[in-house]
Protein backbone atom coordinates (compact mmCIF):
# COMPACT_ATOMS: atom_id res chain seq x y z
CA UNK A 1 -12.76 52.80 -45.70
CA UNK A 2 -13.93 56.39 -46.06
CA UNK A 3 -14.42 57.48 -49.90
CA UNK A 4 -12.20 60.00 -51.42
CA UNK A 5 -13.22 63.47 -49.90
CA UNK A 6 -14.12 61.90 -46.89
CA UNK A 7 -11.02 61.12 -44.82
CA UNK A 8 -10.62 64.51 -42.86
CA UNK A 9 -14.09 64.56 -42.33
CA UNK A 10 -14.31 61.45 -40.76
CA UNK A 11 -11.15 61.95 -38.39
CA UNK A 12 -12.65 64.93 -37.04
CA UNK A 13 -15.88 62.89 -36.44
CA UNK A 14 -13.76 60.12 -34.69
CA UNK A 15 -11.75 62.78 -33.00
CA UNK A 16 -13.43 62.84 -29.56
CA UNK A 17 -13.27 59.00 -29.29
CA UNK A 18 -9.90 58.26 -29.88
CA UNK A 19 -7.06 57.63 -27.39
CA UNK A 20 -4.66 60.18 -26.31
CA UNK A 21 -2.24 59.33 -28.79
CA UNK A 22 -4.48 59.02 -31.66
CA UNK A 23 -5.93 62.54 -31.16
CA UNK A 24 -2.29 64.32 -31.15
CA UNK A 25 -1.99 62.22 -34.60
CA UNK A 26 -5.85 63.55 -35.79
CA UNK A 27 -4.79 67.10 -34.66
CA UNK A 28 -1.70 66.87 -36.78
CA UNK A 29 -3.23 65.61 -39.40
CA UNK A 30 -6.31 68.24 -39.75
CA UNK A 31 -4.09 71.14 -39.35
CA UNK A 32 -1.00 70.42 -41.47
CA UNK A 33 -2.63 67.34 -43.61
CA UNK A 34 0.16 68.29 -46.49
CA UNK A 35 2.86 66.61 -43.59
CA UNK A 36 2.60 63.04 -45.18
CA UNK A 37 2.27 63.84 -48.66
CA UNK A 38 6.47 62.84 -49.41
CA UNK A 39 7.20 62.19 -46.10
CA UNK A 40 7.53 57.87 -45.30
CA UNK A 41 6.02 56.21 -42.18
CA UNK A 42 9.36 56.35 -40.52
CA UNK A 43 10.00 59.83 -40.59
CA UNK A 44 6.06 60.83 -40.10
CA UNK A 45 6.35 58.55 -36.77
CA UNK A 46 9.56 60.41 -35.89
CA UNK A 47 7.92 63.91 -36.12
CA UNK A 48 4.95 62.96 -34.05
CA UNK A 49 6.59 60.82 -31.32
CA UNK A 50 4.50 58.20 -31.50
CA UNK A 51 5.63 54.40 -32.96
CA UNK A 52 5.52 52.97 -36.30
CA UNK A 53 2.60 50.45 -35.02
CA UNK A 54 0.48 53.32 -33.37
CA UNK A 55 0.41 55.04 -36.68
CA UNK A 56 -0.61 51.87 -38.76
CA UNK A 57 -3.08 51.49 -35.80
CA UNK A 58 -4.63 55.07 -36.42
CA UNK A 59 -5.27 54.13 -40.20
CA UNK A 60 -6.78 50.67 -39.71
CA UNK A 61 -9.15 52.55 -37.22
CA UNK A 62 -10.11 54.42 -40.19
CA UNK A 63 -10.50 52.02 -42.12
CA UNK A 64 -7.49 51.38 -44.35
CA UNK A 65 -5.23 48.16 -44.70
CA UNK A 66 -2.56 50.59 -43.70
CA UNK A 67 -0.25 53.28 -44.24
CA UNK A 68 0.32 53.41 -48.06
CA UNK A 69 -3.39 52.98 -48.55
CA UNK A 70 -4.14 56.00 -45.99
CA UNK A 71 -1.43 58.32 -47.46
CA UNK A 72 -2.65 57.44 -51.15
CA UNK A 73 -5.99 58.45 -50.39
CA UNK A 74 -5.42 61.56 -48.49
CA UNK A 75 -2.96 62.60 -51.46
CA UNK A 76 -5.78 62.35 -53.88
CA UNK A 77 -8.48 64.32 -51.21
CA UNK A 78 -6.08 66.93 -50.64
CA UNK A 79 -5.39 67.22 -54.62
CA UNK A 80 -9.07 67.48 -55.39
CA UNK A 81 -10.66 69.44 -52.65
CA UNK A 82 -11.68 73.03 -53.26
CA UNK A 83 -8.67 75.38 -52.07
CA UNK A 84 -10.25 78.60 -51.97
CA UNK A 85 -13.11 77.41 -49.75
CA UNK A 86 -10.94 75.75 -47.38
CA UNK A 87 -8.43 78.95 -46.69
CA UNK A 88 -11.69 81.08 -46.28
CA UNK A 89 -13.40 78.69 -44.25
CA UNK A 90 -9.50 78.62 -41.91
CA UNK A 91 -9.34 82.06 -41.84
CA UNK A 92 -11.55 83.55 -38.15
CA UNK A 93 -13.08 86.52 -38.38
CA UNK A 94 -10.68 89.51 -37.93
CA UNK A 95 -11.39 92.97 -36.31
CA UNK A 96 -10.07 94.52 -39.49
CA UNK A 97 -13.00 92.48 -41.99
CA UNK A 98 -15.39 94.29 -43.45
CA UNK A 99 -19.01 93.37 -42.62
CA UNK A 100 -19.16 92.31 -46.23
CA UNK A 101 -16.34 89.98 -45.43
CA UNK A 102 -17.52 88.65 -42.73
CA UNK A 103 -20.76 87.41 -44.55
CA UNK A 104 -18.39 85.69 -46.93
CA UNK A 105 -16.76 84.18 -44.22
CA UNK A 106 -19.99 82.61 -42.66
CA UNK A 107 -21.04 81.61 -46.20
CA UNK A 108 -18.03 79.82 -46.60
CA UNK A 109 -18.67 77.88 -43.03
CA UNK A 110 -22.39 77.29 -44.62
CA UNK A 111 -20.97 75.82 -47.48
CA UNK A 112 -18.19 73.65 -46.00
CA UNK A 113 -20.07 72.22 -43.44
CA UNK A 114 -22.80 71.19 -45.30
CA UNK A 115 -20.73 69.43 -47.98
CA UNK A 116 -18.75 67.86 -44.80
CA UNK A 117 -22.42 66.26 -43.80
CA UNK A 118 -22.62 65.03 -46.97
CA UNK A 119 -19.48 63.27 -47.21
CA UNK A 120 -20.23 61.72 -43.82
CA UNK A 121 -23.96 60.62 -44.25
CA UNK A 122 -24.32 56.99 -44.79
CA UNK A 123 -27.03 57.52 -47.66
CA UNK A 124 -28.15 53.77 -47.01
CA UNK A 125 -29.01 54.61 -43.20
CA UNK A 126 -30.59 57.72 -44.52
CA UNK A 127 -33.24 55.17 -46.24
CA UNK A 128 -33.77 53.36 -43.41
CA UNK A 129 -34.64 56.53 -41.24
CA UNK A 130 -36.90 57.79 -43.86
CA UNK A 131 -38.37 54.38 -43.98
CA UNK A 132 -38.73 54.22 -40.34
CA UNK A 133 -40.41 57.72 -40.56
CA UNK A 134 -43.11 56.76 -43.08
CA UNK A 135 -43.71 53.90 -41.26
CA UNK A 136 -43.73 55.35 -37.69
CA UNK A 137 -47.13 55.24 -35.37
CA UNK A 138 -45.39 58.05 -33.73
CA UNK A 139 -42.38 59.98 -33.66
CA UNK A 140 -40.87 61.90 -30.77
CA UNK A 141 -37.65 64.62 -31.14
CA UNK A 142 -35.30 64.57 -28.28
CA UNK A 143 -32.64 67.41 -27.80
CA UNK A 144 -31.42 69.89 -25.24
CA UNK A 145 -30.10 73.50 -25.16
CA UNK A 146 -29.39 74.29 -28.73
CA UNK A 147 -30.42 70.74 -30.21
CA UNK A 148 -33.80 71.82 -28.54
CA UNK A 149 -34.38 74.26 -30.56
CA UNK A 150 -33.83 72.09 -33.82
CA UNK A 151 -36.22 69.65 -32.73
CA UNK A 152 -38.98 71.96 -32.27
CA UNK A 153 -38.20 73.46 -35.64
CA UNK A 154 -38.45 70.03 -37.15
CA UNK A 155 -41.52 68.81 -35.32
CA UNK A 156 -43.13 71.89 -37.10
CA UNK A 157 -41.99 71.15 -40.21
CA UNK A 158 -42.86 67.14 -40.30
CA UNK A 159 -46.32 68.01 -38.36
CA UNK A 160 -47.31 70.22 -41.52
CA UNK A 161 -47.23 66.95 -43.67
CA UNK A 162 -49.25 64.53 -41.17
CA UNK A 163 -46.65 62.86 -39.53
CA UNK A 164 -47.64 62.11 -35.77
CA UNK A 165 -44.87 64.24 -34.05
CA UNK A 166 -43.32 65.47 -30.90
CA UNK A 167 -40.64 67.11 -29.71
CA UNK A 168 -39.40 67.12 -25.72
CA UNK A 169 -36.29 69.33 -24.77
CA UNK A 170 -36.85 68.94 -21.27
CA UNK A 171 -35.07 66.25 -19.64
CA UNK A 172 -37.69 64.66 -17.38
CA UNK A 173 -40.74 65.29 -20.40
CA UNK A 174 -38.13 63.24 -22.39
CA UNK A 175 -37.96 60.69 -19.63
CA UNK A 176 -41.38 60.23 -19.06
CA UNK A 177 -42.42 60.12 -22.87
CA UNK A 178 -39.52 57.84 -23.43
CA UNK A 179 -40.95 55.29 -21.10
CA UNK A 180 -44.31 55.22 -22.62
CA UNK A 181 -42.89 54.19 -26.31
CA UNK A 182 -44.06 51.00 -27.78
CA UNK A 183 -42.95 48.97 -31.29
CA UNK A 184 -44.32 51.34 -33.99
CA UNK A 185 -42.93 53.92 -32.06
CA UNK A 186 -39.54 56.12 -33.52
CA UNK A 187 -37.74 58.60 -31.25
CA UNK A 188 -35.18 60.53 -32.50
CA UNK A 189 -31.69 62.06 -30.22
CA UNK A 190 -30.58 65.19 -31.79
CA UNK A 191 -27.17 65.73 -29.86
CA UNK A 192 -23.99 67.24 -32.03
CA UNK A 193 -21.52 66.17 -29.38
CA UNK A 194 -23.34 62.60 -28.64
CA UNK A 195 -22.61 63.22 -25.15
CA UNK A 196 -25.51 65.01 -23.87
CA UNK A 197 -26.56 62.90 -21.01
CA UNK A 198 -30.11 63.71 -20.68
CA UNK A 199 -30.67 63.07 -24.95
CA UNK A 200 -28.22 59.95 -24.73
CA UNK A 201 -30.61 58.47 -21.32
CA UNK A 202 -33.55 59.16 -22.82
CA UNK A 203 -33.10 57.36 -25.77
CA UNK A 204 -31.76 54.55 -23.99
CA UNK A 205 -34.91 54.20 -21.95
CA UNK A 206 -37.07 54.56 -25.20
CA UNK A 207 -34.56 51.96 -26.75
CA UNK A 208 -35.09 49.52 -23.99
CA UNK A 209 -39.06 50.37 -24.45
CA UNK A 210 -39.30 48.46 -28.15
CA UNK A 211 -38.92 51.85 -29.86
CA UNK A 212 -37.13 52.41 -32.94
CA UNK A 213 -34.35 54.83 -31.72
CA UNK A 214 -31.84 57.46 -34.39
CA UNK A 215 -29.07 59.21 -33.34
CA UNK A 216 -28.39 62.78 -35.14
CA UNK A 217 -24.82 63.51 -33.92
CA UNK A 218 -21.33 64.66 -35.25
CA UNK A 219 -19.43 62.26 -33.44
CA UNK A 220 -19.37 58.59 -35.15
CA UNK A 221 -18.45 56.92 -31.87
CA UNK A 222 -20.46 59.24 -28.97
CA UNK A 223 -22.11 57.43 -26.12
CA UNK A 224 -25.79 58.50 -27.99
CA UNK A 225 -24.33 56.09 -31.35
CA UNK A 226 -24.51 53.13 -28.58
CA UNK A 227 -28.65 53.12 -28.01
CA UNK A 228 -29.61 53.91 -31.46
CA UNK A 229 -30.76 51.43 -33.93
CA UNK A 230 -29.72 54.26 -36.73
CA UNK A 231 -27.39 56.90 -37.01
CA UNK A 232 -27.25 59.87 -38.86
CA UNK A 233 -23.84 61.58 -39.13
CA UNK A 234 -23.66 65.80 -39.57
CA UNK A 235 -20.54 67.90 -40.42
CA UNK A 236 -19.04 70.03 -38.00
CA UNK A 237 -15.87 71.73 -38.60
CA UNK A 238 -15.90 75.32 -38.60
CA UNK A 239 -13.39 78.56 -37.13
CA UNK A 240 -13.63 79.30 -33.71
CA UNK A 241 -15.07 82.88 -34.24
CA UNK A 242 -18.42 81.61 -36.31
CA UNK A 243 -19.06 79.48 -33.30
CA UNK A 244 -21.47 76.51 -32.94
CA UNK A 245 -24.54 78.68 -33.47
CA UNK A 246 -24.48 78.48 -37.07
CA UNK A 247 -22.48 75.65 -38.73
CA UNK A 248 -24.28 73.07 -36.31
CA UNK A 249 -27.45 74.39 -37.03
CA UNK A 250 -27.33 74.63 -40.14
CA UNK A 251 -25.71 70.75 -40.20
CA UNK A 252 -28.92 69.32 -38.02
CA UNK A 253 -31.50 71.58 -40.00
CA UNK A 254 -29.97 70.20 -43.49
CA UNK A 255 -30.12 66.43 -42.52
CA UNK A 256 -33.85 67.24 -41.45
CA UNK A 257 -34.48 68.73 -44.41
CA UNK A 258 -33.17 65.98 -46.16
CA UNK A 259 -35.41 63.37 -44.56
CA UNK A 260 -38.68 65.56 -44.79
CA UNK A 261 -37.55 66.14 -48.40
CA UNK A 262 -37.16 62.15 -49.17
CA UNK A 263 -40.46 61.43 -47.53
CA UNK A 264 -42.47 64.25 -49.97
CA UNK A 265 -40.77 62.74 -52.55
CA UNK A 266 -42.45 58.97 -51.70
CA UNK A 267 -45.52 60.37 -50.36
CA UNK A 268 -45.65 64.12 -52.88
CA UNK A 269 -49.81 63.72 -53.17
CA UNK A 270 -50.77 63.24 -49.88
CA UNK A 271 -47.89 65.19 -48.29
CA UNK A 272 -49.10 68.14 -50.82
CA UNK A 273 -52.74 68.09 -49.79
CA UNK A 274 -52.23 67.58 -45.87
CA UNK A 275 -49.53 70.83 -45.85
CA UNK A 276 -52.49 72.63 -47.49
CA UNK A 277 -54.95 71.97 -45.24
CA UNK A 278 -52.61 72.47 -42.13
CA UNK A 279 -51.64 75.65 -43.96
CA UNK A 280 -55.55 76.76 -44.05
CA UNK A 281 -56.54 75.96 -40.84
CA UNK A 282 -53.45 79.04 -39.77
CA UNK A 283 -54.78 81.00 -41.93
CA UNK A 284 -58.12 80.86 -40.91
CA UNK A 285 -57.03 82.46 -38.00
CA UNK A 286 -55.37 85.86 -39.33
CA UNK A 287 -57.18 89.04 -38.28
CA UNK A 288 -59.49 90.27 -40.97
C-alpha cells in the first residue's frame, strides 16, 4: 500500500500499464482527485461508468484492501499536500507570463518532481543498488536519446571516484557490451518510459549474461521493470509546456546523485582522495 503522499504519485507511475478502464479511472482521479472525497462507491462508479467491482479492482491494484481504505488515504494526501505548489506546478506557461514567472513556474516543476521521486523510491532497493555499485567489477550505463545523455553525465561523475564505468547510448555498442557481461558485472537501463526497446533488449541480454541488471524508469510496471534484478522508480509529472527536457532530467540526474552521494558517504576517504587525483590529472592539462 503506497504511504500517505504517495498515492497520486504512484497511479501516474502505474498509469501506462493499466487496462483501458483503469486509466479513464487514473485520469479522473489525477485531475479532479477532490471527486471522492464525500462522494460513496456507488455514486463515484456511476459518474465514471465503470462497475462497483472494477473500482474495488483499481484500489487493490494499488494496493489497498479496498475502497474505504483508498478514499481514507487519499483524503488525508490531499489534506496535507502543499497547495500552492501544486496550482503552480498545474498552471502551463502562458504567453502573457513574465520571464520572471516563467522561472517560477519551472522551479515549481523542479521542486514537485523531485519530491514525487522521493515518494516513489523504494529506499530499501536504493541500498541494494548502492551495494551492488560498491561491489561491482564493472558497471555499464545504458540509455538512448535523452536517457543518453544522463548516462554519460553519470559515467563522468562515478568515474571521478574510481568506479569502473561505462556508458553506451548506441544500440548495437549496448548490444555488444551487453553480451560480454559476466557475474561481478552491473549494468544499468536508464529509460523514463520503460519502453525503449533498444535499453529494455539490452539489458535483457546482459540479464541473461549473469549480470546484475537496474532499471531507472518512471513507470513501475514498463517492459524494462521485467529484466532487472532492481528497480529504481523517478517522478514524472509535470505541465505540458515545461516538457520532458527538464522535469525528467532533473528526476534521473537526482536519483544518480543520490546513489553517488550514498556511496561517498560509505567510501568518503578513498572516494575523497581518488576525485583529487582524477581532478589533477585535468588540470595538468590546462594551458599555462
Amino acid at each position: 500500500m503506497p504511504a500517505n503522499g504517495k498515492i497520486l504519485d504512484t497511479i501516474d507511475s502505474l498509469y501506462d500499464s493499466l487496462t483501458k478502464t483503469e486509466k479513464k479511472i487514473a485520469k479522473t482521479i489525477l485531475s479532479n482527485p477532490q471527486l471522492l472525497n464525500q462522494a460513496s462507491l456507488s455514486a463515484i462508479a456511476v459518474d465514471l461508468d465503470v462497475g462497483e467491482a472494477t473500482f474495488i479492482r483499481f484500489c487493490r491494484t494499488l494496493g489497498f484492501k479496498g475502497f474505504t481504505d483508498f478514499k481514507m488515504d487519499l483524503a488525508i494526501e490531499l489534506a496535507t499536500q502543499d497547495k500552492s505548489e501544486t496550482t503552480l506546478l498545474d498552471t502551463d506557461v502562458t504567453v502573457e507570463d513574465s520571464a520572471q514567472n516563467i522561472a517560477l513556474k519551472l522551479q515549481a516543476v523542479i521542486n514537485n518532481v523531485i519530491t514525487e521521486t522521493m515518494n516513489l523510491l523504494d529506499f530499501n532497493e536504493l541500498e541494494k543498488v548502492v551495494k551492488a555499485f560498491r561491489q561491482a567489477k564493472r558497471i555499464f550505463l545504458f540509455g538512448v536519446g535523452s536517457s543518453g545523455i544522463t548516462a554519460e553525465d553519470a559515467k563522468n561523475k562515478f568515474m571521478r571516484i574510481g568506479l569502473q564505468m561505462d556508458a553506451a547510448t548506441n544500440n548495437h555498442f549496448m548490444y555488444m557490451q551487453a553480451s560480454l557481461m559476466q557475474k561481478g558485472d552491473v549494468v544499468m537501463g536508464i529509460s523514463h518510459s520503460g519502453y525503449s526497446q533498444e535499453t529494455t533488449h539490452a539489458l535483457g541480454i546482459a540479464h541473461k549474461a549473469g549480470a546484475t541488471t537496474i532499471a531507472l524508469t518512471h513507470n513501475l510496471r514498463s517492459p524494462i521493470t521485467r529484466v532487472a534484478d532492481l528497480v529504481l522508480i523517478n517522478g514524472h509529472r509535470q505541465g505540458q509546456m515545461q516538457g520532458d527536457s527538464i522535469g525528467t532530467k532533473i528526476a534521473q540526474l537526482f536519483v544518480l546523485d543520490l546513489i553517488y552521494a550514498l556511496i561517498v558517504q560509505a567510501e568518503e576517504e578513498k572516494a575523497t582522495k581518488t576525485k583529487q587525483k582524477t581532478l589533477n590529472v585535468i588540470l595538468e592539462q590546462r594551458i599555462k
